[in-house]
PDB file of N, CA and C in Angstrom:
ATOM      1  N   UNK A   1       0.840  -1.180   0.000  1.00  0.00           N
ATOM      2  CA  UNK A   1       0.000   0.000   0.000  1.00  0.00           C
ATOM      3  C   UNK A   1       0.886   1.244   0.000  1.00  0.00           C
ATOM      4  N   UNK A   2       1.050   2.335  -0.753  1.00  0.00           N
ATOM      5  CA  UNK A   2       1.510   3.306  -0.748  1.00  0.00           C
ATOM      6  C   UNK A   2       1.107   4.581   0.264  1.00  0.00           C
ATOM      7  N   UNK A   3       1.685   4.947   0.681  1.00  0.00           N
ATOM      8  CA  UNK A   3       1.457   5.936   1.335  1.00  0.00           C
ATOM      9  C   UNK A   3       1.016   7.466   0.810  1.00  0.00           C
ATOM     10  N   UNK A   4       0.336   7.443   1.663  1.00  0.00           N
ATOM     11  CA  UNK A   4      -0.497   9.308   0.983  1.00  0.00           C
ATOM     12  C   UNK A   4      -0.013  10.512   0.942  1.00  0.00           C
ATOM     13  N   UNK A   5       0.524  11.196  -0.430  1.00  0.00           N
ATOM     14  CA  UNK A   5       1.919  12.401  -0.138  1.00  0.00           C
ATOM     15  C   UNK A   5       1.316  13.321   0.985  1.00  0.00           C
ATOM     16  N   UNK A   6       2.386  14.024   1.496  1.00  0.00           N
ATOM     17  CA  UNK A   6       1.595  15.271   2.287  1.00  0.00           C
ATOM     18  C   UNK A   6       1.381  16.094   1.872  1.00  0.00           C
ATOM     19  N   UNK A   7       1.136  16.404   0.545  1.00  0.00           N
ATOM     20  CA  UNK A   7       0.743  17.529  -0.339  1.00  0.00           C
ATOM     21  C   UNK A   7      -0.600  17.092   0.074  1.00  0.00           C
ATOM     22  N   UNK A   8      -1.341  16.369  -0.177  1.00  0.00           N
ATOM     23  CA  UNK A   8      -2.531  15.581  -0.577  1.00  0.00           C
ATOM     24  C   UNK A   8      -3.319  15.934   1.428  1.00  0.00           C
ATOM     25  N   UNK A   9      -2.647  15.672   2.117  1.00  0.00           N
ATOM     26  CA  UNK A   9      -2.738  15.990   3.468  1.00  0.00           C
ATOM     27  C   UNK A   9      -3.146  17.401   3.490  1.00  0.00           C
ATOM     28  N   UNK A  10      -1.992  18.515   3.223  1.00  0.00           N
ATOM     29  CA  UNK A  10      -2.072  19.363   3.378  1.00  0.00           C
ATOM     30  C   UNK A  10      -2.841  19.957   2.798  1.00  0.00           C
ATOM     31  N   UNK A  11      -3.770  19.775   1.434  1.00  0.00           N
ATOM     32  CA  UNK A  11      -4.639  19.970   0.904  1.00  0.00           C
ATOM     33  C   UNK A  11      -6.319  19.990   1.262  1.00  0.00           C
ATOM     34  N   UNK A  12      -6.239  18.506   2.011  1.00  0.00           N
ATOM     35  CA  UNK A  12      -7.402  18.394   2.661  1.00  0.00           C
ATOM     36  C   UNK A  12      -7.328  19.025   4.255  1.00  0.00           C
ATOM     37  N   UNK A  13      -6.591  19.668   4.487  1.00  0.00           N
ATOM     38  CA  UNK A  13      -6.038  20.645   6.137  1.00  0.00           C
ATOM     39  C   UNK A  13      -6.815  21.820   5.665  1.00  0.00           C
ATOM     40  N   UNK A  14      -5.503  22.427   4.263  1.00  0.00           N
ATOM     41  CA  UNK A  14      -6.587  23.703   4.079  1.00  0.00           C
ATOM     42  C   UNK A  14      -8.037  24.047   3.799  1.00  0.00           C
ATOM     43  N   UNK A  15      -8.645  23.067   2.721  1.00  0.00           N
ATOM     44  CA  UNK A  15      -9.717  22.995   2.390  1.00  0.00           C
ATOM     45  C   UNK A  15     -10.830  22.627   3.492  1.00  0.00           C
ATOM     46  N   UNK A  16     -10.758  21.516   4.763  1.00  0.00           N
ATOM     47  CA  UNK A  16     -11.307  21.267   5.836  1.00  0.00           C
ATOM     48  C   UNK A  16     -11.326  22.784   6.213  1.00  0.00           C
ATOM     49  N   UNK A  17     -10.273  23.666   6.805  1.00  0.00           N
ATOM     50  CA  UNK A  17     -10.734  24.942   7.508  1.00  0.00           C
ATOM     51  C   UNK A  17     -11.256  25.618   7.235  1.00  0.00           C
ATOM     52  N   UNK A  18     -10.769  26.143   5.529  1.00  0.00           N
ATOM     53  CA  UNK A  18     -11.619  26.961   4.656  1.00  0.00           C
ATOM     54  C   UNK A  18     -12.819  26.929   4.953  1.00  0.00           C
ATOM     55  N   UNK A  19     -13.041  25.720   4.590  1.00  0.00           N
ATOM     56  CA  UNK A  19     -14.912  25.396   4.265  1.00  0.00           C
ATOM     57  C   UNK A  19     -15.471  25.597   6.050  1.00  0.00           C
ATOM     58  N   UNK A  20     -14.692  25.296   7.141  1.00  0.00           N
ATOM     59  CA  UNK A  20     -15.012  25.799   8.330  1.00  0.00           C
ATOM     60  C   UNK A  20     -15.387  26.980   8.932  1.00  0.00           C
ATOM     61  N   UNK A  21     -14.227  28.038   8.425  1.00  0.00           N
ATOM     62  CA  UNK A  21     -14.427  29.031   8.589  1.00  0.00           C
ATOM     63  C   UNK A  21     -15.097  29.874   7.734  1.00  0.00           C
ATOM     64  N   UNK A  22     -14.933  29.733   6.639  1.00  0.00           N
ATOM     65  CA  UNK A  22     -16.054  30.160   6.074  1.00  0.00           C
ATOM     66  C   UNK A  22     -17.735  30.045   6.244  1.00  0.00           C
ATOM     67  N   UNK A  23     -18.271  28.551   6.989  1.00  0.00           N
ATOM     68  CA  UNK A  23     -19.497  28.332   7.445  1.00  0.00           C
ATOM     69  C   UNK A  23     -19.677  29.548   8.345  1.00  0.00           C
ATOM     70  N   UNK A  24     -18.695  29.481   9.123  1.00  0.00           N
ATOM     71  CA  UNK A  24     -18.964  30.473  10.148  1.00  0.00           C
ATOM     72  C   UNK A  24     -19.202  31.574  10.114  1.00  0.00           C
ATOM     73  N   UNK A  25     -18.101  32.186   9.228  1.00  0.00           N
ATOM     74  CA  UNK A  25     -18.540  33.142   8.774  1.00  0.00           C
ATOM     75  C   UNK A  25     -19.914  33.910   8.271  1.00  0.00           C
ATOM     76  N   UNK A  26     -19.956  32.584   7.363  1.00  0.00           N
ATOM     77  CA  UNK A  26     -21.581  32.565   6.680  1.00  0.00           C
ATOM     78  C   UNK A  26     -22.632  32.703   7.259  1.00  0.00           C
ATOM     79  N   UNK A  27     -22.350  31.951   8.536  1.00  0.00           N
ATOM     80  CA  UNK A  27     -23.574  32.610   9.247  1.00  0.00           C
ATOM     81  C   UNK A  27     -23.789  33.311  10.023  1.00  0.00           C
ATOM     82  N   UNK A  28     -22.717  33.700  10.732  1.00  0.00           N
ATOM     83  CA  UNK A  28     -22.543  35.456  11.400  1.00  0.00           C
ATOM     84  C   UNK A  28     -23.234  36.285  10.678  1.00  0.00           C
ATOM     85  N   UNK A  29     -22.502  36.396   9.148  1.00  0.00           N
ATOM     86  CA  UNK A  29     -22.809  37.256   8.080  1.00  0.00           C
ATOM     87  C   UNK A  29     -24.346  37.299   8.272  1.00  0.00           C
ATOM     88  N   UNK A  30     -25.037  35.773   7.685  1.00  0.00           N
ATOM     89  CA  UNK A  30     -26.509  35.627   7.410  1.00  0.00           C
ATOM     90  C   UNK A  30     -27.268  36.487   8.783  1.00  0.00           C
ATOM     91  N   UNK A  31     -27.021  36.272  10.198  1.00  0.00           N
ATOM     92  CA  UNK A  31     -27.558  36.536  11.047  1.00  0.00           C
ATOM     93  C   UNK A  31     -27.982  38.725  11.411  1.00  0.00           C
ATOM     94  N   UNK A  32     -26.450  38.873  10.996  1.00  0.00           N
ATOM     95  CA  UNK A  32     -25.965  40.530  10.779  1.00  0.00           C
ATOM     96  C   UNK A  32     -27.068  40.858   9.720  1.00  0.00           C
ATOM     97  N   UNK A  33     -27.122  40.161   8.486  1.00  0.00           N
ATOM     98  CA  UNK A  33     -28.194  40.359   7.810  1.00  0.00           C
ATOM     99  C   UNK A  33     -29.303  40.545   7.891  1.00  0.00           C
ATOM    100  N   UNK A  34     -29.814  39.666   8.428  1.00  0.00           N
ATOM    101  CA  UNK A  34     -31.408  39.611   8.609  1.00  0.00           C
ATOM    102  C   UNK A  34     -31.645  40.990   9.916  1.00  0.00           C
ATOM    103  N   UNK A  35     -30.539  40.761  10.711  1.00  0.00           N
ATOM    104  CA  UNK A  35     -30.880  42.142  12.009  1.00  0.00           C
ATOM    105  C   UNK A  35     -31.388  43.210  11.022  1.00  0.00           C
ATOM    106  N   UNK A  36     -30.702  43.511  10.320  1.00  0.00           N
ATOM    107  CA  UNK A  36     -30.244  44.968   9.312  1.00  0.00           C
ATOM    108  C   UNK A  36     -32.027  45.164   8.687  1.00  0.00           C
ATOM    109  N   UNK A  37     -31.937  44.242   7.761  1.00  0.00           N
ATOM    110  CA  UNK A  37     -33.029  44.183   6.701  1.00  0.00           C
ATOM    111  C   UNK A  37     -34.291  43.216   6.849  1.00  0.00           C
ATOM    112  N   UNK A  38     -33.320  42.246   7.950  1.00  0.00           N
ATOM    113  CA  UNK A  38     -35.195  41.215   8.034  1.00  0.00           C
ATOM    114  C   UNK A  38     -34.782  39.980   6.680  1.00  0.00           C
ATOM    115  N   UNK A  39     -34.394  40.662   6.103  1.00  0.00           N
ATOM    116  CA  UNK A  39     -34.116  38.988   5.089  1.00  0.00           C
ATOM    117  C   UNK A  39     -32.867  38.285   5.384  1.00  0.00           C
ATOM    118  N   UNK A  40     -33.047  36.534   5.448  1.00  0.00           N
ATOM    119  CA  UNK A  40     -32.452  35.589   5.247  1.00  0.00           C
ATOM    120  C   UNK A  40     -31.795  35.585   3.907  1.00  0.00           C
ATOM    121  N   UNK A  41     -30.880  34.675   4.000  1.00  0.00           N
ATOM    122  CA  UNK A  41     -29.924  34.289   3.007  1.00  0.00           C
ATOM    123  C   UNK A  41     -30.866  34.192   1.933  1.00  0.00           C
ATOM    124  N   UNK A  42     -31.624  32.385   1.742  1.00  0.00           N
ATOM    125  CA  UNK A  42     -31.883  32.547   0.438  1.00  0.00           C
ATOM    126  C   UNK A  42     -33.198  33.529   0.043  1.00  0.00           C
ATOM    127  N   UNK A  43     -33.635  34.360   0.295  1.00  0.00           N
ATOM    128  CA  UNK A  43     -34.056  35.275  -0.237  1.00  0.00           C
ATOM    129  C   UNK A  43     -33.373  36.681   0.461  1.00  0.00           C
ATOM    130  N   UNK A  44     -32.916  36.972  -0.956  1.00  0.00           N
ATOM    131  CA  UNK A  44     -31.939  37.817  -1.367  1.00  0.00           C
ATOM    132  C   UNK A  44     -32.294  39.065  -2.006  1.00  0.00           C
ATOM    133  N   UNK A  45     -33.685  39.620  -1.453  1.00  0.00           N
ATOM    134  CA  UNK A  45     -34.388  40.624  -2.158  1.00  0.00           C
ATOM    135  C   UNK A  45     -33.453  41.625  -1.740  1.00  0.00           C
ATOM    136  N   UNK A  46     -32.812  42.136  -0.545  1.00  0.00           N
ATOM    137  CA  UNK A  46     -31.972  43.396  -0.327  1.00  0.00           C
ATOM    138  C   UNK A  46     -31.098  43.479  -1.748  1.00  0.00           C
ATOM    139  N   UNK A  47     -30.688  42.694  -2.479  1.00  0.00           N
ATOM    140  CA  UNK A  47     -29.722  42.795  -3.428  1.00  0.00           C
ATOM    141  C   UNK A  47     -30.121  43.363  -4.350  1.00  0.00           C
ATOM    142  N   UNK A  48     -31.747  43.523  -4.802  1.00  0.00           N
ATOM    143  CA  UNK A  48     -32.426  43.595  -6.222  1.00  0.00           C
ATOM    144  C   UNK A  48     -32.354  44.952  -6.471  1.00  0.00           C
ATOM    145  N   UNK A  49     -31.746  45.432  -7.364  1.00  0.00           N
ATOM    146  CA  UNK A  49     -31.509  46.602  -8.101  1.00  0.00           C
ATOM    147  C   UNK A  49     -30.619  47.277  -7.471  1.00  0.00           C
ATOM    148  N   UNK A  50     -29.639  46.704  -6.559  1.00  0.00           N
ATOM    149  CA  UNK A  50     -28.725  47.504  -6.464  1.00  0.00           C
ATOM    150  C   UNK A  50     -27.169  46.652  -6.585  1.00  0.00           C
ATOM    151  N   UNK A  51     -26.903  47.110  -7.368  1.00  0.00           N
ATOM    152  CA  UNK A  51     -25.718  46.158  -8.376  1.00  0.00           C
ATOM    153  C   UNK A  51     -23.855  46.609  -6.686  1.00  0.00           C
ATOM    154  N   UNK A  52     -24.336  47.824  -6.751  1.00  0.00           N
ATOM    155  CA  UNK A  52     -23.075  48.109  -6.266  1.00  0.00           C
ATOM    156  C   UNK A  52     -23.260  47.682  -4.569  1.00  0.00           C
ATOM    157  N   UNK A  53     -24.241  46.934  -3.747  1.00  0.00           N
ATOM    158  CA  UNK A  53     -24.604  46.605  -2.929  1.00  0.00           C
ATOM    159  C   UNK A  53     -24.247  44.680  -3.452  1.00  0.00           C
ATOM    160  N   UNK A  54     -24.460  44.305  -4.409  1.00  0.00           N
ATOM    161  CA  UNK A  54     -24.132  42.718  -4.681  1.00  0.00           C
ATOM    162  C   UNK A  54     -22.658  42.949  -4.519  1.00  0.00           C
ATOM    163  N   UNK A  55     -21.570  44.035  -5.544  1.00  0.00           N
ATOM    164  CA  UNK A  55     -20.219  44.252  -6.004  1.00  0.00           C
ATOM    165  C   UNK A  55     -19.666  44.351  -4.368  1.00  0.00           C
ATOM    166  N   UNK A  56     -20.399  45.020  -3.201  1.00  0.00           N
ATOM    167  CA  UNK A  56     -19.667  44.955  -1.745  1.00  0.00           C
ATOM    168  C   UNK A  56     -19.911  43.802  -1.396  1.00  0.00           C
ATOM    169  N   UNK A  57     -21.006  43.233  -1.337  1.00  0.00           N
ATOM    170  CA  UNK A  57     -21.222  41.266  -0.895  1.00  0.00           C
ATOM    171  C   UNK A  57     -20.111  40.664  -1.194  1.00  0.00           C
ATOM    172  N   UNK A  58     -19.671  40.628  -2.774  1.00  0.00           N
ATOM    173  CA  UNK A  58     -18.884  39.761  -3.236  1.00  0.00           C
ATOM    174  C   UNK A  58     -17.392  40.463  -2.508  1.00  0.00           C
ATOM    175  N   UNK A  59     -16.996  41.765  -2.255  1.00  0.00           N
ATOM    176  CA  UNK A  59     -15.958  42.247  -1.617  1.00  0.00           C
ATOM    177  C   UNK A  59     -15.602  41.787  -0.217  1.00  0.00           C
ATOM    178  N   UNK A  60     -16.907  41.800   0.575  1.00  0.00           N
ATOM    179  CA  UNK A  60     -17.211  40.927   2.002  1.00  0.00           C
ATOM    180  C   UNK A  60     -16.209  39.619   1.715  1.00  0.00           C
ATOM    181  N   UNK A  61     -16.575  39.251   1.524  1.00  0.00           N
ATOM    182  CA  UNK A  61     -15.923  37.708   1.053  1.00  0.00           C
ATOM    183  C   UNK A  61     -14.336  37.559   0.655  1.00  0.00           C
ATOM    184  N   UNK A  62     -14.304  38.653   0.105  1.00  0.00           N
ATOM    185  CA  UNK A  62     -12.370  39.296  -0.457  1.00  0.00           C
ATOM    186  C   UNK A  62     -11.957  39.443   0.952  1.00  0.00           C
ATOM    187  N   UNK A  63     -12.630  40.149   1.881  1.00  0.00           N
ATOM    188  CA  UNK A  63     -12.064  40.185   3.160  1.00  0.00           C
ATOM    189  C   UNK A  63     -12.273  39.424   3.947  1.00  0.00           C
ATOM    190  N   UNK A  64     -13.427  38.781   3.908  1.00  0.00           N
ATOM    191  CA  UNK A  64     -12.803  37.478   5.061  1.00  0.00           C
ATOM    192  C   UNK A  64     -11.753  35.982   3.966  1.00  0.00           C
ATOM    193  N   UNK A  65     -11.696  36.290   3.075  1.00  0.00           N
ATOM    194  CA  UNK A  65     -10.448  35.524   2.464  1.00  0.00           C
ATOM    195  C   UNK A  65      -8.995  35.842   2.856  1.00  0.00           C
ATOM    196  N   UNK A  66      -9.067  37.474   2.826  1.00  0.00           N
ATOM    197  CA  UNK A  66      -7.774  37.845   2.887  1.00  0.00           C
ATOM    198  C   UNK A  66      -7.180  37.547   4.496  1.00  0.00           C
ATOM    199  N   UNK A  67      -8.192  37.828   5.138  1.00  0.00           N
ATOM    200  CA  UNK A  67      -7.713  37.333   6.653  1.00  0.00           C
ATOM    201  C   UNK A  67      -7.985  35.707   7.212  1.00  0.00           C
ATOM    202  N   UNK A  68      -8.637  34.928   6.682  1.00  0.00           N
ATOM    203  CA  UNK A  68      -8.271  33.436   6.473  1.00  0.00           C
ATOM    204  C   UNK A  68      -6.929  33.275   5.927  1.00  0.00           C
ATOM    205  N   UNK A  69      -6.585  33.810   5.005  1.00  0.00           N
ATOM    206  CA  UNK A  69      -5.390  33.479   4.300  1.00  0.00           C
ATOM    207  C   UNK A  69      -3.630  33.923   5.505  1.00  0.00           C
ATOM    208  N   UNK A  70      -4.292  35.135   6.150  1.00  0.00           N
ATOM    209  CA  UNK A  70      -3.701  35.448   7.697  1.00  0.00           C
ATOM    210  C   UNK A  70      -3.108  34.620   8.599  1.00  0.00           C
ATOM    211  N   UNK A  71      -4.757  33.912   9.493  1.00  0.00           N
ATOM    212  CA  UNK A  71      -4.942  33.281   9.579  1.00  0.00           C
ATOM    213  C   UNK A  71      -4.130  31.625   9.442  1.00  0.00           C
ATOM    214  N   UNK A  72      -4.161  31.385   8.378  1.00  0.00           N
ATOM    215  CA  UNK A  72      -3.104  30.117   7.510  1.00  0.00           C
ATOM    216  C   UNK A  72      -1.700  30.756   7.860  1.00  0.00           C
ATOM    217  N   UNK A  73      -2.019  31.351   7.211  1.00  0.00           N
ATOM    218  CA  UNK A  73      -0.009  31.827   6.795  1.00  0.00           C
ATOM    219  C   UNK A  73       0.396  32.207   8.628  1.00  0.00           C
ATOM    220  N   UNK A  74      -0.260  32.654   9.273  1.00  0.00           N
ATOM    221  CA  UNK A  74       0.247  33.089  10.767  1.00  0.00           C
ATOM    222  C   UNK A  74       0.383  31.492  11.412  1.00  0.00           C
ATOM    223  N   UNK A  75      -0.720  30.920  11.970  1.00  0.00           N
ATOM    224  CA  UNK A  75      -1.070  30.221  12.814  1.00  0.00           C
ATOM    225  C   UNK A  75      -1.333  28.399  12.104  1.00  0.00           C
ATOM    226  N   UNK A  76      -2.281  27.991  10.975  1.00  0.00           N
ATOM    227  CA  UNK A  76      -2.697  27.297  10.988  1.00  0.00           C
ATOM    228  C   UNK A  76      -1.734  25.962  10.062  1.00  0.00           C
ATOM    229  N   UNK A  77      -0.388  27.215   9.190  1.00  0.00           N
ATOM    230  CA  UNK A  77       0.193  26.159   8.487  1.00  0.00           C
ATOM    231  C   UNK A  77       1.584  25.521   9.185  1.00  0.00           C
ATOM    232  N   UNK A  78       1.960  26.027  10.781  1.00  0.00           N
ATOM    233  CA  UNK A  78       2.235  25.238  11.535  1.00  0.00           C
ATOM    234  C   UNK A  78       2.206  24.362  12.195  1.00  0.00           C
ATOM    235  N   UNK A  79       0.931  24.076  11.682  1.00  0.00           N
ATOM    236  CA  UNK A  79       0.038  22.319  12.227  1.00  0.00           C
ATOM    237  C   UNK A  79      -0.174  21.718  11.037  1.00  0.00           C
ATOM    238  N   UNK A  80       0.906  20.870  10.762  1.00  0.00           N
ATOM    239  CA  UNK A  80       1.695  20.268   9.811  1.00  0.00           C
ATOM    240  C   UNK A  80       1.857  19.014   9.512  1.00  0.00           C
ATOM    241  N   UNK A  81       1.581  18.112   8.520  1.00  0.00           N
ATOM    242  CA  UNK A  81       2.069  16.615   8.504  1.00  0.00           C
ATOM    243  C   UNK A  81       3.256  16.783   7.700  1.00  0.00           C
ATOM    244  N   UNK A  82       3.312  17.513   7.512  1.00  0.00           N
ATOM    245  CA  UNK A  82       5.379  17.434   6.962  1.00  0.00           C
ATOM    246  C   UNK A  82       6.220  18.043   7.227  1.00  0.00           C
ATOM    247  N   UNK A  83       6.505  17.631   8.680  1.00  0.00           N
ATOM    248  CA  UNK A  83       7.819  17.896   9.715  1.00  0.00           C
ATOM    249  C   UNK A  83       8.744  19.021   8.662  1.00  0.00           C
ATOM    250  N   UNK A  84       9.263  18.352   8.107  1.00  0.00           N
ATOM    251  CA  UNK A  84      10.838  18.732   7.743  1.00  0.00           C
ATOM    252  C   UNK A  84      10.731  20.057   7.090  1.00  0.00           C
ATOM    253  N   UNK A  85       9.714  20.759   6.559  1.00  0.00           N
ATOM    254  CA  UNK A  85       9.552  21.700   6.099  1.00  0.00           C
ATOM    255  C   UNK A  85       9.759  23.003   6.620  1.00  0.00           C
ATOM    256  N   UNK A  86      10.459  23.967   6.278  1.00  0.00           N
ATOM    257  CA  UNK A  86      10.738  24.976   6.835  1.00  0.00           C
ATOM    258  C   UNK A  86       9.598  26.066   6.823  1.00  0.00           C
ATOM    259  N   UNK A  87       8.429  26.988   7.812  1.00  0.00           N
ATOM    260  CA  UNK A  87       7.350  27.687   7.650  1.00  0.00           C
ATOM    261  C   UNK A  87       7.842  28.620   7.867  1.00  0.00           C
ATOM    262  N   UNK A  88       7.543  30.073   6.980  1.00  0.00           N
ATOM    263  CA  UNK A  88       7.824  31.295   7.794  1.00  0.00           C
ATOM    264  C   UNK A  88       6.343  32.053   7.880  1.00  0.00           C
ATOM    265  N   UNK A  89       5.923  33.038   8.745  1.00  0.00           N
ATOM    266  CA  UNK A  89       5.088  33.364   9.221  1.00  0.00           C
ATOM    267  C   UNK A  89       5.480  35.091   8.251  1.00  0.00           C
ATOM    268  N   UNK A  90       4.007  35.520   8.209  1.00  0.00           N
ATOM    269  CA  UNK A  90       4.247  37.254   7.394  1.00  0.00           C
ATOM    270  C   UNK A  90       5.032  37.736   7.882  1.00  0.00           C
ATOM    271  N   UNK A  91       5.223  39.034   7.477  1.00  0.00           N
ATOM    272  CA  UNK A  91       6.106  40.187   8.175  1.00  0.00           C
ATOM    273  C   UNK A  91       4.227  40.734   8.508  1.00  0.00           C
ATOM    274  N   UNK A  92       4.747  41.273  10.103  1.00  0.00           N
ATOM    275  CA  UNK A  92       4.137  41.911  10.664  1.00  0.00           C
ATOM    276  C   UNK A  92       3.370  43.257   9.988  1.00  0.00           C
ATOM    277  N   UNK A  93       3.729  43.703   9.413  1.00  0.00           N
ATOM    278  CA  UNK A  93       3.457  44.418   8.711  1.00  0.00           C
ATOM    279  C   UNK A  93       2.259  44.215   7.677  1.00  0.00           C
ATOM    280  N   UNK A  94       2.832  43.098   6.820  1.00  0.00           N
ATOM    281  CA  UNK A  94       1.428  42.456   5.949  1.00  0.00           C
ATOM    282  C   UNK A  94       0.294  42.052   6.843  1.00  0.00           C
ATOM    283  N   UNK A  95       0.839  41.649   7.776  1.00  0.00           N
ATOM    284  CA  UNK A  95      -0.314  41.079   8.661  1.00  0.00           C
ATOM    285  C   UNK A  95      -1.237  41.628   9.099  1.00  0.00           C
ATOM    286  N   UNK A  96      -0.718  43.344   9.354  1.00  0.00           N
ATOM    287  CA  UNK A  96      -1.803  44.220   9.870  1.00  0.00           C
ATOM    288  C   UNK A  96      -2.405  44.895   8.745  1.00  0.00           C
ATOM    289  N   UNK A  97      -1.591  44.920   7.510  1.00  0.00           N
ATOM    290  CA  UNK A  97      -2.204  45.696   6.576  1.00  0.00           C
ATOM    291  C   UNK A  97      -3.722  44.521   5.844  1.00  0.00           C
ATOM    292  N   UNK A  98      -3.087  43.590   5.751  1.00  0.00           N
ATOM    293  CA  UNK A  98      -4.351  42.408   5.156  1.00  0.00           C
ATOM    294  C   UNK A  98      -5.562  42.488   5.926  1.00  0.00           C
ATOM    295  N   UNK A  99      -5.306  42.403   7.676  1.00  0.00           N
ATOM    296  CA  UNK A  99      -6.597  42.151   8.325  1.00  0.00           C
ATOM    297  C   UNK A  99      -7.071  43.734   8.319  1.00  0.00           C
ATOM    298  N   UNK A 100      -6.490  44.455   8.648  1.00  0.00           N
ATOM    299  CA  UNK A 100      -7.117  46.111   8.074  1.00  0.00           C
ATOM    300  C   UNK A 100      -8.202  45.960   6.826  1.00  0.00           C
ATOM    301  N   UNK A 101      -7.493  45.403   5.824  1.00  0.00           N
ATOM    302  CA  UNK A 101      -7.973  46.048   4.279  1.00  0.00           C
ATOM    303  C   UNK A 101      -9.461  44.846   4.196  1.00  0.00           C
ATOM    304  N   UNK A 102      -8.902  43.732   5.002  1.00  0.00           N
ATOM    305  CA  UNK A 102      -9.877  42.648   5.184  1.00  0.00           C
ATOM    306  C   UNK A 102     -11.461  42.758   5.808  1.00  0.00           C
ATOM    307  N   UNK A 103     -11.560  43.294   7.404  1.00  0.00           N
ATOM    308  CA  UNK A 103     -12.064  44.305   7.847  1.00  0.00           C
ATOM    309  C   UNK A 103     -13.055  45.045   7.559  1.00  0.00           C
ATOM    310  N   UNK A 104     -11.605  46.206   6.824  1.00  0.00           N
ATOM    311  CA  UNK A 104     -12.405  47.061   6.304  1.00  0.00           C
ATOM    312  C   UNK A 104     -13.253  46.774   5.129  1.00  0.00           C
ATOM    313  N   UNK A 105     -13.769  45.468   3.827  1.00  0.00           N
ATOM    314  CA  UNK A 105     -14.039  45.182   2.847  1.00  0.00           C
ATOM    315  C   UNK A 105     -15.640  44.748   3.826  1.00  0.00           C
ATOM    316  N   UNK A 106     -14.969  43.887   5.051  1.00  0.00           N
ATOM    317  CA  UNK A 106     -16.317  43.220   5.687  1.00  0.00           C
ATOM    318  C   UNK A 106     -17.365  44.443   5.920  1.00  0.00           C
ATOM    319  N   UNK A 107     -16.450  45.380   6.902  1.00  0.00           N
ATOM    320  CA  UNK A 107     -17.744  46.592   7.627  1.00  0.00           C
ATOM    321  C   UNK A 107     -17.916  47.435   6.716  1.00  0.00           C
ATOM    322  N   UNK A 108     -17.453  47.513   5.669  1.00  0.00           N
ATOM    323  CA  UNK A 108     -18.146  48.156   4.734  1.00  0.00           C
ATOM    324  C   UNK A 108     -19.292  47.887   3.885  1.00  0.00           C
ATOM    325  N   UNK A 109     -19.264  46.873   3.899  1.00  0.00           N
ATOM    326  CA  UNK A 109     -20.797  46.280   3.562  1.00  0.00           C
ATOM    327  C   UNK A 109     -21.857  46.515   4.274  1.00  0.00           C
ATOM    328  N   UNK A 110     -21.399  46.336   5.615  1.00  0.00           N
ATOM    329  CA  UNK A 110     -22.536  46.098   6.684  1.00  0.00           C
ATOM    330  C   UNK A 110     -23.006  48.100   6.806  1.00  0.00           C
ATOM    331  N   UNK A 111     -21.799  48.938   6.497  1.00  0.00           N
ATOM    332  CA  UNK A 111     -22.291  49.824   6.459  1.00  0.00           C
ATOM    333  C   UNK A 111     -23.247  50.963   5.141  1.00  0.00           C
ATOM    334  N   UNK A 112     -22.610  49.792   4.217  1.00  0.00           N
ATOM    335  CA  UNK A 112     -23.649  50.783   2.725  1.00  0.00           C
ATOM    336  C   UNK A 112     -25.083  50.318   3.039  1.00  0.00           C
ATOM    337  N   UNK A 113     -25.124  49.104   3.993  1.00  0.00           N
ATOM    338  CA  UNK A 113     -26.622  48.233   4.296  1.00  0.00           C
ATOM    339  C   UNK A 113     -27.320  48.983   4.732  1.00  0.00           C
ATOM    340  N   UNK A 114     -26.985  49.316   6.135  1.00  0.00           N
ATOM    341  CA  UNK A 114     -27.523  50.404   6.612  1.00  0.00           C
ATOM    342  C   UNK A 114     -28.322  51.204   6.288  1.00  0.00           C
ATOM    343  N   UNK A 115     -27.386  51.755   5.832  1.00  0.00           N
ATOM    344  CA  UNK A 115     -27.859  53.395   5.277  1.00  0.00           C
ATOM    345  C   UNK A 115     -28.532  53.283   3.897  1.00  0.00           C
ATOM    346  N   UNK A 116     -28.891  52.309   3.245  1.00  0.00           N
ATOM    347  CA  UNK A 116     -29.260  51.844   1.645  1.00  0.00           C
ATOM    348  C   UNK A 116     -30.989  51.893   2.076  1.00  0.00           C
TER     349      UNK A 116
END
């Protein structure tokens, strides 16, 4: 029986959290939603006719990617099935600028909602 590369490991690591944190996300998000406007996810009437209110949704999502990707690169790709590999963690710097710009992509949505 051959053994399973740790690419293949590490693949199903990232993708397991992704899809984790992202649920979560998803439904924070969904919940923030409905406070705001009263609608649930799948009906999606807040979206209808306003294009640049969908274009921040889909931005929402740019920012909680960019700070998942944080996230990984800080903390999560040190829990590792392949020892020997050398990890380096951001420069501090990226780190604050990503979850900033990240953030800021999320509450900006929640704030064109608002006021829309």
């Amino acid at each position: 029986m051959k053994k399973i590369p740790y690419i293949y490991l590490e693949f199903i690591k990232i993708l397991f959290s992704a899809v984790l944190l992202f649920a979560i996300f998803g439904t924070v998000n969904d919940i923030i939603i409905k406070l705001i406007t009263g609608y649930s996810f799948p009906n999606v009437q807040f979206l209808e006719g306003k294009q640049s209110l969908t274009g921040l949704f889909i931005l929402q999502y740019i920012g909680f990617a960019l700070i998942y990707f944080v996230i990984y690169k800080n903390s999560l790709s040190f829990i590792s099935f392949n020892k020997g590999k050398q990890r380096k963690k951001l420069p501090p710097i990226w780190s604050k600028y990503l979850v900033l710009f990240g953030t800021a992509f999320i509450l900006l949505f929640y704030i064109v909602l608002l006021f829309s």
